[in-house]
C-alpha atoms as a PDB file:
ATOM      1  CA  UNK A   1     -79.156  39.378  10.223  1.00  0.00           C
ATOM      2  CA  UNK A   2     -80.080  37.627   7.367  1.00  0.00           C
ATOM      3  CA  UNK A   3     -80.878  39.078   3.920  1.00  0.00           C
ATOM      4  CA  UNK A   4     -84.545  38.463   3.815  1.00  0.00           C
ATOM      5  CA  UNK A   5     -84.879  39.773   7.258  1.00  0.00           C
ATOM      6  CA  UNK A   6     -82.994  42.769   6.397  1.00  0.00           C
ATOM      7  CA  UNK A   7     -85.144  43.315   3.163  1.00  0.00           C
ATOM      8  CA  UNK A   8     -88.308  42.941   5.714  1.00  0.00           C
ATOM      9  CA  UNK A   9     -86.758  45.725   7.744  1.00  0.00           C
ATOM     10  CA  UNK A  10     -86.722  47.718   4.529  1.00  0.00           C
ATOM     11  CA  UNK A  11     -90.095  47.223   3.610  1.00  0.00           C
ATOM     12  CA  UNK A  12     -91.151  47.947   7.069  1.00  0.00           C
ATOM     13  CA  UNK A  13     -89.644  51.555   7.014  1.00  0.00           C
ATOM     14  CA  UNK A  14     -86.670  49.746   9.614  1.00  0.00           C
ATOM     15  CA  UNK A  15     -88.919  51.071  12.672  1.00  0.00           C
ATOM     16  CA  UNK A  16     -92.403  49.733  12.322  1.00  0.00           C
ATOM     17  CA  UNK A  17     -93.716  52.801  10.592  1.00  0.00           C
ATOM     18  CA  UNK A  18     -94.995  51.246   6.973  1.00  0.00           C
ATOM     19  CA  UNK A  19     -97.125  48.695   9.636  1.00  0.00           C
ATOM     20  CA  UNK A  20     -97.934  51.683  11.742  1.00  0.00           C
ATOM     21  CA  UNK A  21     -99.797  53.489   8.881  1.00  0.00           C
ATOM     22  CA  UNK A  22    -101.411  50.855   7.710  1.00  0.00           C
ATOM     23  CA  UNK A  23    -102.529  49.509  10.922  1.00  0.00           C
ATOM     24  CA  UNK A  24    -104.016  53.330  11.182  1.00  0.00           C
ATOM     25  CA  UNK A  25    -105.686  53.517   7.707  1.00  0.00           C
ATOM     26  CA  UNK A  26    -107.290  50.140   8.931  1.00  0.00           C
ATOM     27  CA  UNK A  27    -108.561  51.053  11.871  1.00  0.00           C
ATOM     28  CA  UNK A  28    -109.780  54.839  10.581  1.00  0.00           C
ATOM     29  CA  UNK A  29    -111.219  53.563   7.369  1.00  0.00           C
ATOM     30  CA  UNK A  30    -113.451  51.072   9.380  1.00  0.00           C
ATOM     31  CA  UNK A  31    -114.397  53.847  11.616  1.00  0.00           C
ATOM     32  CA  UNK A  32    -115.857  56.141   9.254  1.00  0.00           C
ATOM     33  CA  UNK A  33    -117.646  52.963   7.494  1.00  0.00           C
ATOM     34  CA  UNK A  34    -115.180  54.104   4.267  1.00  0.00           C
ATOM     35  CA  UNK A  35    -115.070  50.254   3.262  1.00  0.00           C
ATOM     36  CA  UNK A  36    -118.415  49.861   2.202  1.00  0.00           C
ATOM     37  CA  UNK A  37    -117.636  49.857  -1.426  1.00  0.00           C
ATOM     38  CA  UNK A  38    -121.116  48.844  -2.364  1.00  0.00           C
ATOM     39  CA  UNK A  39    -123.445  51.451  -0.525  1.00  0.00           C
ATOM     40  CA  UNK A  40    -121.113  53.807   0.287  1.00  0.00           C
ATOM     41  CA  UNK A  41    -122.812  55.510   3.851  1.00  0.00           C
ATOM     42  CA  UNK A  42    -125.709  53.804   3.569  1.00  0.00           C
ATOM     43  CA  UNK A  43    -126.470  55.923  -0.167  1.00  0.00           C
ATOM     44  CA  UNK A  44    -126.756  53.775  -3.301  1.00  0.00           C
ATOM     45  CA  UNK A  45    -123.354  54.514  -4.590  1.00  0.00           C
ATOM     46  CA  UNK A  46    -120.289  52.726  -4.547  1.00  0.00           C
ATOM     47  CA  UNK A  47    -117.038  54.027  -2.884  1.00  0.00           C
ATOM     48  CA  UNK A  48    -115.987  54.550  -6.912  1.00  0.00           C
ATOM     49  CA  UNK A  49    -118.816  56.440  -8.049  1.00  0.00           C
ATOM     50  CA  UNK A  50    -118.898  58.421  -4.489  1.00  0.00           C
ATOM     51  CA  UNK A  51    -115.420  59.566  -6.080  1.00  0.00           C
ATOM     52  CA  UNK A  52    -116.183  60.704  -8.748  1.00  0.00           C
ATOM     53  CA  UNK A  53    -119.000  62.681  -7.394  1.00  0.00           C
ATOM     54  CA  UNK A  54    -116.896  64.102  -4.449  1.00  0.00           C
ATOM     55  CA  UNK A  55    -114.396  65.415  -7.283  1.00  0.00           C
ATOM     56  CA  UNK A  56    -117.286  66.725  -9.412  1.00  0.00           C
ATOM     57  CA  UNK A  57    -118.853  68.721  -7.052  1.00  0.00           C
ATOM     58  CA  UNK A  58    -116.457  71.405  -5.994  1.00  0.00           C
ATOM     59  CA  UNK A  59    -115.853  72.316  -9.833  1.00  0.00           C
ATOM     60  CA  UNK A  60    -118.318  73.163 -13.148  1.00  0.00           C
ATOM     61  CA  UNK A  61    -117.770  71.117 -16.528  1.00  0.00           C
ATOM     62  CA  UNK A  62    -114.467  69.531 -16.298  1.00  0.00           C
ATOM     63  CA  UNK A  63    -112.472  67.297 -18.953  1.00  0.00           C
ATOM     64  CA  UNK A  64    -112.791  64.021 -18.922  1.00  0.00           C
ATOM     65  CA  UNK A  65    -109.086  63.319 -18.784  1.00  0.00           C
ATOM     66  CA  UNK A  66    -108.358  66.142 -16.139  1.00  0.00           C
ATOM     67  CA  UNK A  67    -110.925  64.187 -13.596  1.00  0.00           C
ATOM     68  CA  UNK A  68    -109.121  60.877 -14.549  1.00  0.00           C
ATOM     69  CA  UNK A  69    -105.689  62.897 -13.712  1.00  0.00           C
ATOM     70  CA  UNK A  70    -107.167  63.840 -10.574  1.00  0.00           C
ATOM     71  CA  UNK A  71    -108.708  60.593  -9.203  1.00  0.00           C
ATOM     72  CA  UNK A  72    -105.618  58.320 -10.873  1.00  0.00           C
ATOM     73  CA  UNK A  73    -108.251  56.017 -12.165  1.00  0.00           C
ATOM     74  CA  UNK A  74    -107.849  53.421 -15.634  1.00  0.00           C
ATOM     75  CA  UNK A  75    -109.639  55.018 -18.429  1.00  0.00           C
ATOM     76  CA  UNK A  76    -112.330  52.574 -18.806  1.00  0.00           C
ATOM     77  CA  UNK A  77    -113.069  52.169 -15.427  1.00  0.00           C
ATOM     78  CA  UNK A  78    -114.138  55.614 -15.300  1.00  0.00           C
ATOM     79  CA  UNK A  79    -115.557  55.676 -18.481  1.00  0.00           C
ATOM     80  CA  UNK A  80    -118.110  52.780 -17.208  1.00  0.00           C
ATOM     81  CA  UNK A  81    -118.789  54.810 -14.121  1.00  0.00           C
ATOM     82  CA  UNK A  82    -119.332  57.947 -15.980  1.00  0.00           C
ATOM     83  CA  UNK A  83    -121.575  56.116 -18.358  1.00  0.00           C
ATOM     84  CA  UNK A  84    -123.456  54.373 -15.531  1.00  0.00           C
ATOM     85  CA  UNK A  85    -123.866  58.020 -13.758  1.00  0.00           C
ATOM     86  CA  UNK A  86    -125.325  59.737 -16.831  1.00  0.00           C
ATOM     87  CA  UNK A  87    -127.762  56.873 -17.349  1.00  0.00           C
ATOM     88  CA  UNK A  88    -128.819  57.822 -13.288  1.00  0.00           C
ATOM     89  CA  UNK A  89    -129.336  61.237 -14.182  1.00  0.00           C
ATOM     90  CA  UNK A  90    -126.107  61.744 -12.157  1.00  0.00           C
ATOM     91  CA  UNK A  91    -123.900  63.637 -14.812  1.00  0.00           C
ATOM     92  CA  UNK A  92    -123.913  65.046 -17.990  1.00  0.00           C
ATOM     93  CA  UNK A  93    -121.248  64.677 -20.515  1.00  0.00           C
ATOM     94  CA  UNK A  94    -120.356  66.803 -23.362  1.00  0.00           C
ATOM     95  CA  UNK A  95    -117.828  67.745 -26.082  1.00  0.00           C
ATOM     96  CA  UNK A  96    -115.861  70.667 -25.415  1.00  0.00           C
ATOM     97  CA  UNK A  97    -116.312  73.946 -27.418  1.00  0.00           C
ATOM     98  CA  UNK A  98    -113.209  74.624 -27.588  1.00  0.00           C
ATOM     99  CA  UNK A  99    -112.068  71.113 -28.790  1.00  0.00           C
ATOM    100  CA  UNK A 100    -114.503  68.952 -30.264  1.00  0.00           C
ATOM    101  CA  UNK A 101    -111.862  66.009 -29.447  1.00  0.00           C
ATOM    102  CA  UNK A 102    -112.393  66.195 -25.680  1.00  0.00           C
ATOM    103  CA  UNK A 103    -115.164  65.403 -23.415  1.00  0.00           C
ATOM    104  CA  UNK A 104    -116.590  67.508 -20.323  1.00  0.00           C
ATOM    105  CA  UNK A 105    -118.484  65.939 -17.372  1.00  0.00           C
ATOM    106  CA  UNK A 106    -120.289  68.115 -14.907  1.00  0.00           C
ATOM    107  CA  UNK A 107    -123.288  67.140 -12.443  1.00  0.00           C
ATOM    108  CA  UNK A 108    -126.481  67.673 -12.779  1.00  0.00           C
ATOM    109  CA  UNK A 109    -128.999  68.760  -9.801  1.00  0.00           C
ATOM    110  CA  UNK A 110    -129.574  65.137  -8.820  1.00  0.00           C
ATOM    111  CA  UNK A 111    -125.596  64.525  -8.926  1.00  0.00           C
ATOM    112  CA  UNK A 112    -125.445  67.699  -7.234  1.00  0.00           C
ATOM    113  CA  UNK A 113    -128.308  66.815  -4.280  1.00  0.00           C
ATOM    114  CA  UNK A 114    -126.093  63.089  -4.128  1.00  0.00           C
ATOM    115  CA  UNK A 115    -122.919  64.574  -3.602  1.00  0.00           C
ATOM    116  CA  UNK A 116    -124.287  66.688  -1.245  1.00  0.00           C
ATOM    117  CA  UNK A 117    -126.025  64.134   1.024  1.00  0.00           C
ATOM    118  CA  UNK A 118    -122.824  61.947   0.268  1.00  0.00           C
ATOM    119  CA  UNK A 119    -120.879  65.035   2.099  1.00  0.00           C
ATOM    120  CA  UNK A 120    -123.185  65.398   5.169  1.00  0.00           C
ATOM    121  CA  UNK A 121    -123.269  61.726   5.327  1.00  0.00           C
ATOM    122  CA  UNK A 122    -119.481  61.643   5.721  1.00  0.00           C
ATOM    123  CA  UNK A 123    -119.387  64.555   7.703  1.00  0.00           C
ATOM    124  CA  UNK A 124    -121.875  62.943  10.437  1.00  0.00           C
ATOM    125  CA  UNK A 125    -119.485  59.699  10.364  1.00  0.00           C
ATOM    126  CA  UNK A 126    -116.517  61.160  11.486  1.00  0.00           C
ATOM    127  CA  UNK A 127    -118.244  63.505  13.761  1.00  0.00           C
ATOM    128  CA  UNK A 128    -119.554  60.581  15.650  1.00  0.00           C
ATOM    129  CA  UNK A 129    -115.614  59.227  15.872  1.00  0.00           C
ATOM    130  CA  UNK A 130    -114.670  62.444  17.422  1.00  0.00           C
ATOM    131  CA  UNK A 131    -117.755  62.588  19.713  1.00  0.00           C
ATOM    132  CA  UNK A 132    -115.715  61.228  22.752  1.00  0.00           C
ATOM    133  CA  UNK A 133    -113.206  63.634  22.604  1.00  0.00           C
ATOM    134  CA  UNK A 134    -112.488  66.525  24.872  1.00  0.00           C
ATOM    135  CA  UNK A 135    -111.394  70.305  23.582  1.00  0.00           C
ATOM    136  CA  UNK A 136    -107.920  69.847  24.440  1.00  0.00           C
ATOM    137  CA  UNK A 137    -107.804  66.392  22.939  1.00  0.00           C
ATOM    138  CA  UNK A 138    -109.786  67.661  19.574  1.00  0.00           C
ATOM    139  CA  UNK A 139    -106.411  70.377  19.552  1.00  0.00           C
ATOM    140  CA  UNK A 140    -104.028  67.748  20.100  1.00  0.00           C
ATOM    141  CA  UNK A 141    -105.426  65.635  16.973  1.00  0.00           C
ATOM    142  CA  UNK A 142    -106.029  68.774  14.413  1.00  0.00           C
ATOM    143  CA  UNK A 143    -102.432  69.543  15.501  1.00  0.00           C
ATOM    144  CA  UNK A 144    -100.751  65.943  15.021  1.00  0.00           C
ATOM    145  CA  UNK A 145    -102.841  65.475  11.815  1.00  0.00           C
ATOM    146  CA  UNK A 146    -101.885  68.761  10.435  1.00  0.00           C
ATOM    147  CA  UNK A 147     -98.435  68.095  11.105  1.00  0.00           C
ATOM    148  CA  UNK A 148     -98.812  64.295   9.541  1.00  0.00           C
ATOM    149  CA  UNK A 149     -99.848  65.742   6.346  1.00  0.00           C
ATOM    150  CA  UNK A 150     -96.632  68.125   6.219  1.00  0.00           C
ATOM    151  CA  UNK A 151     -94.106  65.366   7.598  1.00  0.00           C
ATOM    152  CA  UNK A 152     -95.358  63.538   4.076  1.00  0.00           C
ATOM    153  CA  UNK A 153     -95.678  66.152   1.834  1.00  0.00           C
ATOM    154  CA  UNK A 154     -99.284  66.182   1.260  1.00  0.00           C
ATOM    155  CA  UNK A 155     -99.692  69.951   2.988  1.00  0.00           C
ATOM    156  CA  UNK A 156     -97.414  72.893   2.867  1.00  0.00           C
ATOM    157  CA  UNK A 157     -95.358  73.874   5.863  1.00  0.00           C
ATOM    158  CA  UNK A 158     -96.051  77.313   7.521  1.00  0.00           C
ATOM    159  CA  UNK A 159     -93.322  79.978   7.204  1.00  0.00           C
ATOM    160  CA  UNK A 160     -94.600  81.699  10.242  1.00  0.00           C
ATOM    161  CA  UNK A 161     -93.825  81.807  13.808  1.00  0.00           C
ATOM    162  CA  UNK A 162     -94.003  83.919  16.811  1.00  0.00           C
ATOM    163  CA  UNK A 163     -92.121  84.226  20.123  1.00  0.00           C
ATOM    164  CA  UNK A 164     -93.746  84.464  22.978  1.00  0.00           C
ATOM    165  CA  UNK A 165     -92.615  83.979  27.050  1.00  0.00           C
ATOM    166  CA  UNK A 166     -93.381  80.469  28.459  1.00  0.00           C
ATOM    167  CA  UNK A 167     -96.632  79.073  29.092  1.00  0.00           C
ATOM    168  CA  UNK A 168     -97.999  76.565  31.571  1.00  0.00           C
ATOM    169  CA  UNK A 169     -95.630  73.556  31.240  1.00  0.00           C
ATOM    170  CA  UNK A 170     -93.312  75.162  28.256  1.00  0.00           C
ATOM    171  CA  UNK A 171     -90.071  75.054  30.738  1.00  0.00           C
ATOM    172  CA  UNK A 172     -90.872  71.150  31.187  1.00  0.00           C
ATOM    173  CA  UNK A 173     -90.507  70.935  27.576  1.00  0.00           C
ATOM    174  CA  UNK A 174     -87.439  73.072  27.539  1.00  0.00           C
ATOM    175  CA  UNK A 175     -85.729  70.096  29.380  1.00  0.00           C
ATOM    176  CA  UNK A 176     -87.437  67.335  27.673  1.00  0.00           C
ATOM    177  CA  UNK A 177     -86.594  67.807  24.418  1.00  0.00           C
ATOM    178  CA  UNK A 178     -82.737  69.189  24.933  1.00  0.00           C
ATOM    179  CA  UNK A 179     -82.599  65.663  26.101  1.00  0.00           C
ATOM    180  CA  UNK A 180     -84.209  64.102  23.712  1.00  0.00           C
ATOM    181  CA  UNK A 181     -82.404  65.630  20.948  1.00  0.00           C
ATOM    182  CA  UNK A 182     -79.189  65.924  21.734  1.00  0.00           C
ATOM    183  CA  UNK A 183     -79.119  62.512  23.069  1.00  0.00           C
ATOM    184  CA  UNK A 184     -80.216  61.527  19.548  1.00  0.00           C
ATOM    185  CA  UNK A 185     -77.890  64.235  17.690  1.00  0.00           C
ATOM    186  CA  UNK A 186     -74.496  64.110  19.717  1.00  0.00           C
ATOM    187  CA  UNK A 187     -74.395  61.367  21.972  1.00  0.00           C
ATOM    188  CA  UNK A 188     -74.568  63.621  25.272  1.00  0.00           C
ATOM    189  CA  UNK A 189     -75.784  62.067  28.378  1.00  0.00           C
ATOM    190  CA  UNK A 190     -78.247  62.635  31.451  1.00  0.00           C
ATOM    191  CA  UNK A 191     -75.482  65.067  33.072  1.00  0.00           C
ATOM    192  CA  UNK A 192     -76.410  67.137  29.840  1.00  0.00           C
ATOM    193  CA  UNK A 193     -79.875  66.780  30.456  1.00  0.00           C
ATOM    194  CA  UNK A 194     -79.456  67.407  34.138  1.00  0.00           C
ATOM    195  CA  UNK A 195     -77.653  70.859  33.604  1.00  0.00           C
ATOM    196  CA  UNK A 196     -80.485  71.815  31.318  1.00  0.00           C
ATOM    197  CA  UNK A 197     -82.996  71.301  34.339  1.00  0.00           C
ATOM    198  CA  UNK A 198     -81.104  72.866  36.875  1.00  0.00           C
ATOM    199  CA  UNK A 199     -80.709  76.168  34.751  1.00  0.00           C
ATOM    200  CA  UNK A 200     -84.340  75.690  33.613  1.00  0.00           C
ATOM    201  CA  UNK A 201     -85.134  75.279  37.590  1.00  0.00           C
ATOM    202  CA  UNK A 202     -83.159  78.177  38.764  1.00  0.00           C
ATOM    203  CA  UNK A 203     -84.866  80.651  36.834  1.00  0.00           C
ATOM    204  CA  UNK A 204     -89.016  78.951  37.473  1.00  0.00           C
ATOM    205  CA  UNK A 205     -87.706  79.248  40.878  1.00  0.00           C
ATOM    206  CA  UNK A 206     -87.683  83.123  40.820  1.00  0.00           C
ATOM    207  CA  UNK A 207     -86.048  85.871  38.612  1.00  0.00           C
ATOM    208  CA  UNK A 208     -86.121  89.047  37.939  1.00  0.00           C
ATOM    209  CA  UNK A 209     -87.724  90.087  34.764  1.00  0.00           C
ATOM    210  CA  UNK A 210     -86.270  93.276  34.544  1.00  0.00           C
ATOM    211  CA  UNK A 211     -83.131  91.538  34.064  1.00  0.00           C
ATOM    212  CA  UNK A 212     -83.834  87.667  32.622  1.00  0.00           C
ATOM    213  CA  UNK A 213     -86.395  86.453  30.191  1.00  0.00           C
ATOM    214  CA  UNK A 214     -86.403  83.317  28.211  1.00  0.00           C
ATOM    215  CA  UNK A 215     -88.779  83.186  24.843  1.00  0.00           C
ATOM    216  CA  UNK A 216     -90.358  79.858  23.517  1.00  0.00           C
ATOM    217  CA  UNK A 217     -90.049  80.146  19.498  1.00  0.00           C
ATOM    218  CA  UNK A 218     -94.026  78.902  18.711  1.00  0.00           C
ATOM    219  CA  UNK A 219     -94.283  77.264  14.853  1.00  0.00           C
ATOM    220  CA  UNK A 220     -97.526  75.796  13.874  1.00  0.00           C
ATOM    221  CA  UNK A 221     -99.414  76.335  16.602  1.00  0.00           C
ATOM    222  CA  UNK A 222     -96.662  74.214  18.889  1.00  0.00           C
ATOM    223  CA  UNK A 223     -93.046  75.275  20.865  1.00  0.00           C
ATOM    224  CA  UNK A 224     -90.626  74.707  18.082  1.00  0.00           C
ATOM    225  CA  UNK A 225     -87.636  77.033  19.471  1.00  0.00           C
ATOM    226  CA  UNK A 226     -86.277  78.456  22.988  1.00  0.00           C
ATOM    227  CA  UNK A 227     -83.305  80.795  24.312  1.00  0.00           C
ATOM    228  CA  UNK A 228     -82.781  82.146  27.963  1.00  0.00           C
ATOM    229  CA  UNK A 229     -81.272  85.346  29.219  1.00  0.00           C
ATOM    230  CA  UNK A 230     -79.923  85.326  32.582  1.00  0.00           C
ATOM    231  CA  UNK A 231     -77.563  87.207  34.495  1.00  0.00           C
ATOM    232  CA  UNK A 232     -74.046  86.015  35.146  1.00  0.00           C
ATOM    233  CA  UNK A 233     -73.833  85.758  39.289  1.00  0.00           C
ATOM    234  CA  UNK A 234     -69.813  86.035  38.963  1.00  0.00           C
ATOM    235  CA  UNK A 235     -69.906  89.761  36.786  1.00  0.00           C
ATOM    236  CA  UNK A 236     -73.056  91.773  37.463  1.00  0.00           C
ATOM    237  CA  UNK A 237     -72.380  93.531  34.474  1.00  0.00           C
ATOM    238  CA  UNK A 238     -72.616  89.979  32.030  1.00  0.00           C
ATOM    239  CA  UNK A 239     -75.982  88.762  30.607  1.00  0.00           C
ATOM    240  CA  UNK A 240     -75.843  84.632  29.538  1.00  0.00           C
ATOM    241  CA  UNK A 241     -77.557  83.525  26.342  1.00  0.00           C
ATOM    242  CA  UNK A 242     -78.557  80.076  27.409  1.00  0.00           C
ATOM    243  CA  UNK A 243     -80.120  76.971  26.080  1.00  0.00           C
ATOM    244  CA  UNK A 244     -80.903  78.069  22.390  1.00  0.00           C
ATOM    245  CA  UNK A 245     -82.497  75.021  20.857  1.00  0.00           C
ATOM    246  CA  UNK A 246     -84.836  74.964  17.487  1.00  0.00           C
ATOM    247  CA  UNK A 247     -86.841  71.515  16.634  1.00  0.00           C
ATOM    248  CA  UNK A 248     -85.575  70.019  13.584  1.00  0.00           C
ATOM    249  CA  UNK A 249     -88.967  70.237  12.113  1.00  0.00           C
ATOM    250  CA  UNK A 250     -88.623  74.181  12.376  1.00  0.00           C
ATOM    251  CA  UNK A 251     -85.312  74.776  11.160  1.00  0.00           C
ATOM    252  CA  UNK A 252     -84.804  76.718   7.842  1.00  0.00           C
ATOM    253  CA  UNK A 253     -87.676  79.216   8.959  1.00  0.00           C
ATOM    254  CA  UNK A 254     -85.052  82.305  10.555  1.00  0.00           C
ATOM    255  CA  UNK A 255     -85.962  81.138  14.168  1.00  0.00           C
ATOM    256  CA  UNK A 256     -82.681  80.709  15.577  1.00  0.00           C
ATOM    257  CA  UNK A 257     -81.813  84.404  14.538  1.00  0.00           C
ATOM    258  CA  UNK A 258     -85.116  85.686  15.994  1.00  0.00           C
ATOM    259  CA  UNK A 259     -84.339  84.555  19.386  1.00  0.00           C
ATOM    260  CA  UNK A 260     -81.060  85.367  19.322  1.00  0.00           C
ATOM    261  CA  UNK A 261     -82.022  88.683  17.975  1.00  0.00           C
ATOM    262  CA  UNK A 262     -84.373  89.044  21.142  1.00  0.00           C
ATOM    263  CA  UNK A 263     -82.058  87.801  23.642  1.00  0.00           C
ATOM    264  CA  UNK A 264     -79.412  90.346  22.457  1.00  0.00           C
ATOM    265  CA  UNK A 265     -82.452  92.851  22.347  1.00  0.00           C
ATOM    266  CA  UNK A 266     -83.189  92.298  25.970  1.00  0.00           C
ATOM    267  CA  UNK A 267     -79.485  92.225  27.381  1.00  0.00           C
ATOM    268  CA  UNK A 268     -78.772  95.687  26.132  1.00  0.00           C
ATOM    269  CA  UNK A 269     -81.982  96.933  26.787  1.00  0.00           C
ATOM    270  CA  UNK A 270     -81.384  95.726  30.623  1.00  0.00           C
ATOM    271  CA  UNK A 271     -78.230  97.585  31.031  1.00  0.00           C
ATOM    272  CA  UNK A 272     -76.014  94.901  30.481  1.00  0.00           C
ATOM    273  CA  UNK A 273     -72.478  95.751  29.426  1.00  0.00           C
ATOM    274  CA  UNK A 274     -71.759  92.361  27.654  1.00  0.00           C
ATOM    275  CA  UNK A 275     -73.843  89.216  26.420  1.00  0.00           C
ATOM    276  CA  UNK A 276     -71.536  85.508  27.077  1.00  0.00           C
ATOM    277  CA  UNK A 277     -72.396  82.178  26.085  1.00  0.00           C
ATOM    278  CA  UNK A 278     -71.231  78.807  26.627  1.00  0.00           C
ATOM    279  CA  UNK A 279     -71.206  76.311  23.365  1.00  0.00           C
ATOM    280  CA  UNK A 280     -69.600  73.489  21.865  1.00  0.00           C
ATOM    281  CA  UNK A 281     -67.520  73.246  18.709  1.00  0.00           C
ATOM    282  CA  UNK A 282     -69.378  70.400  17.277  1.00  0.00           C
ATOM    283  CA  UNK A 283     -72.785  73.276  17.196  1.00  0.00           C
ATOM    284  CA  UNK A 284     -72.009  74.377  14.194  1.00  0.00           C
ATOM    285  CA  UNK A 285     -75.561  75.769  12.804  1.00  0.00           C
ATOM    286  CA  UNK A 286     -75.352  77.671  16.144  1.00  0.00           C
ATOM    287  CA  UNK A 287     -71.902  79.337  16.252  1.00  0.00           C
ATOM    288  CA  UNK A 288     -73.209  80.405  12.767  1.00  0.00           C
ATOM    289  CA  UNK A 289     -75.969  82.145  14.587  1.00  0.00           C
ATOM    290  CA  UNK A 290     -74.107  83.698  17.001  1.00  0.00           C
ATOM    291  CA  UNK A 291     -71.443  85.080  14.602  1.00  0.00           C
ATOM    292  CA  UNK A 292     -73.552  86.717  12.191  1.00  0.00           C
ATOM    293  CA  UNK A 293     -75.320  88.268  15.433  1.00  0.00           C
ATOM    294  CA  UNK A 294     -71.883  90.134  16.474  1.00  0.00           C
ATOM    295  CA  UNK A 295     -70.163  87.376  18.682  1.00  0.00           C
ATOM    296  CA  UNK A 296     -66.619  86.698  18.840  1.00  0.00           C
ATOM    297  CA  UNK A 297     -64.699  83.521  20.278  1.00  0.00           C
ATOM    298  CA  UNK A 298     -63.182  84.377  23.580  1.00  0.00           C
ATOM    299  CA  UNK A 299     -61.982  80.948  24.939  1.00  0.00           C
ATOM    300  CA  UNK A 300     -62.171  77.323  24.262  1.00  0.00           C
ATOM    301  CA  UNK A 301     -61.585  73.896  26.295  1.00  0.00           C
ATOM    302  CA  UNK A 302     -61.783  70.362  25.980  1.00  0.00           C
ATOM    303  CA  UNK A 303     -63.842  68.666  28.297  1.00  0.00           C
ATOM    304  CA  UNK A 304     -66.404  65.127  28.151  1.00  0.00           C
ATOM    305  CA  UNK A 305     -68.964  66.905  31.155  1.00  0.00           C
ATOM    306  CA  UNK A 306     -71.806  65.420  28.787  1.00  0.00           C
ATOM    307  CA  UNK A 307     -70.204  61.944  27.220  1.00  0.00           C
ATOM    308  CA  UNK A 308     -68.140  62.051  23.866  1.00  0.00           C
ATOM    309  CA  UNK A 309     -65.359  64.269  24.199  1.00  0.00           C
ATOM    310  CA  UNK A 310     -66.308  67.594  23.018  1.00  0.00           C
ATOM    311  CA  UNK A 311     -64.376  71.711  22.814  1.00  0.00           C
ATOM    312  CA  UNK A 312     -66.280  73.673  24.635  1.00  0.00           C
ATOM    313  CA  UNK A 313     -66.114  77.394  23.644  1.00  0.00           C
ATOM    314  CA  UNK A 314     -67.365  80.898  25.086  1.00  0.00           C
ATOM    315  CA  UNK A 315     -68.384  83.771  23.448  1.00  0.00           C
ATOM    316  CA  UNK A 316     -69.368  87.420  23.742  1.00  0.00           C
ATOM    317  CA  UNK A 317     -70.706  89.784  22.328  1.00  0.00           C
ATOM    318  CA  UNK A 318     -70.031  94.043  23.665  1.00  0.00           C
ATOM    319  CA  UNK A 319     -73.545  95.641  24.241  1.00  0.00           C
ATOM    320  CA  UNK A 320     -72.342  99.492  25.147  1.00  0.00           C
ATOM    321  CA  UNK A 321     -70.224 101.450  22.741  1.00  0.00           C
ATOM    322  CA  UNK A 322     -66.511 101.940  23.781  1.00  0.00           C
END
């Protein structure tokens, strides 16, 4: 690969995602009718002074340099705007009492009946983009655009989360995305995948939920998080922690140790006289888990069942006193 095409890949984000966003940005802004810089929605404002009185309107008198902070516009640009708005009868400026150095700008009740109409305007245009869509696709796109604005730091991430049993199609996501990301993580195969199913299988098929459970960790309104308790066939006595996964998006937030937490909350509360699990060496955020919850190392193994060679290792965890 040659150096320009290498810098291209650079400049591209290496994966198409720089053109992706800007393909998007394209295609919204000429939705919404936002590149109509001369009459922006069909008012007599440009897409500049439309700025400045979007900004204006959710606050009194602010200084002059403040709203040029806030909209990261050139000094004199703004200061043409402002003076063309106060000429309109748009905005009033004055010096501030408190330092006869600085300006204030606020709007008056003809800036304030612009911005508004401005606002409803808007508010109708991408209402009419959204017309075509169904509830559950309306969810899906609050959702993904929520979560676009955290991915790039424009919105903060929520702290909370709740667990909850599995809902209608939860399990298939159980299998989809241990595939998915331990494929991407560690290398492991379809046989990895293909153990995931046939545990996830066995227990849709039928268990008893006196005695197994499995909790989907939900963060932000989406599964983020999973774990499965299910009884060991050889010792009727042994409970299985099984398939503990959290979404990389999610982790930092204490959700690993809240379904581990449950899992070992359930077992002993089921009359089980030990909790086992199964894990790998290479795990390591997970054996953490599991060893601040009480579980020692009984046994380990080599083994490739999933691809790269790997130690497998099995742990436990007494539930009964004595």
């Amino acid at each position: 690969m040659n150096t320009v095409h290498t810098a291209a890949r650079a400049a591209e984000g290496g994966d198409g995602t720089v053109a992706r966003v800007r393909a998007f940005n394209r295609a919204w802004t000429r939705g919404i009718g936002a590149l109509d810089y001369e009459h922006r929605l069909g008012t007599p404002h440009s897409l500049a002074e439309a700025r400045v009185l979007y900004e204006l309107a959710g606050r009194g008198r602010t200084p002059v340099a403040e709203l040029r902070r806030r909209l990261e516009m050139d000094p004199g640009q703004l200061s043409r705007l402002l003076a063309r708005a106060e000429e309109a009868g748009l905005v009033l400026r004055e010096r501030d009492p408190g330092d006869a150095r600085r300006q204030r700008v606020g709007l008056t009740g003809t800036g304030r009946r612009a911005a508004a109409l401005l606002d409803a305007r808007s508010e109708s245009s991408v209402a009419a983009v959204l017309n075509g869509l169904g509830e559950e696709e309306r969810a899906e796109l609050t959702a993904a655009l929520g979560r676009a604005l955290r991915l790039l730091g424009l919105a903060e991430r929520p702290s909370g989360f709740r667990l909850r049993p599995p809902g209608p199609g939860d399990l298939g996501w159980v299998v989809m995305r241990h595939g998915a990301l331990y494929a991407r993580e560690y290398g492991w195969g379809a046989p990895f995948e293909a153990l995931v199913a046939g545990v996830v299988a066995e227990f849709a098929r039928g268990h008893d939920p006196a005695r197994e459970a499995a909790w989907i960790a939900e963060h932000d309104g989406a599964p983020a998080g999973c774990v499965f308790c299910v009884a060991d066939e050889a010792r009727p006595d042994t409970a299985l922690l099984r398939l503990l996964l959290v979404e990389p998006s999610a982790r930092g937030l204490g959700l690993g140790g809240a379904l581990v937490e449950e899992c070992v909350r359930f077992a002993r509360a089921a009359g089980y006289a030990r909790l086992s699990l199964w894990t790998n060496e290479v795990l390591a955020s997970a054996r953490r888990l599991y060893r601040a919850a009480g579980f020692t190392l009984t046994a380990e193994r080599r083994h490739t069942l999933f691809g790269p060679e790997e130690t497998g290792q099995t742990w436990e965890l007494p539930l009964r006193e004595g």
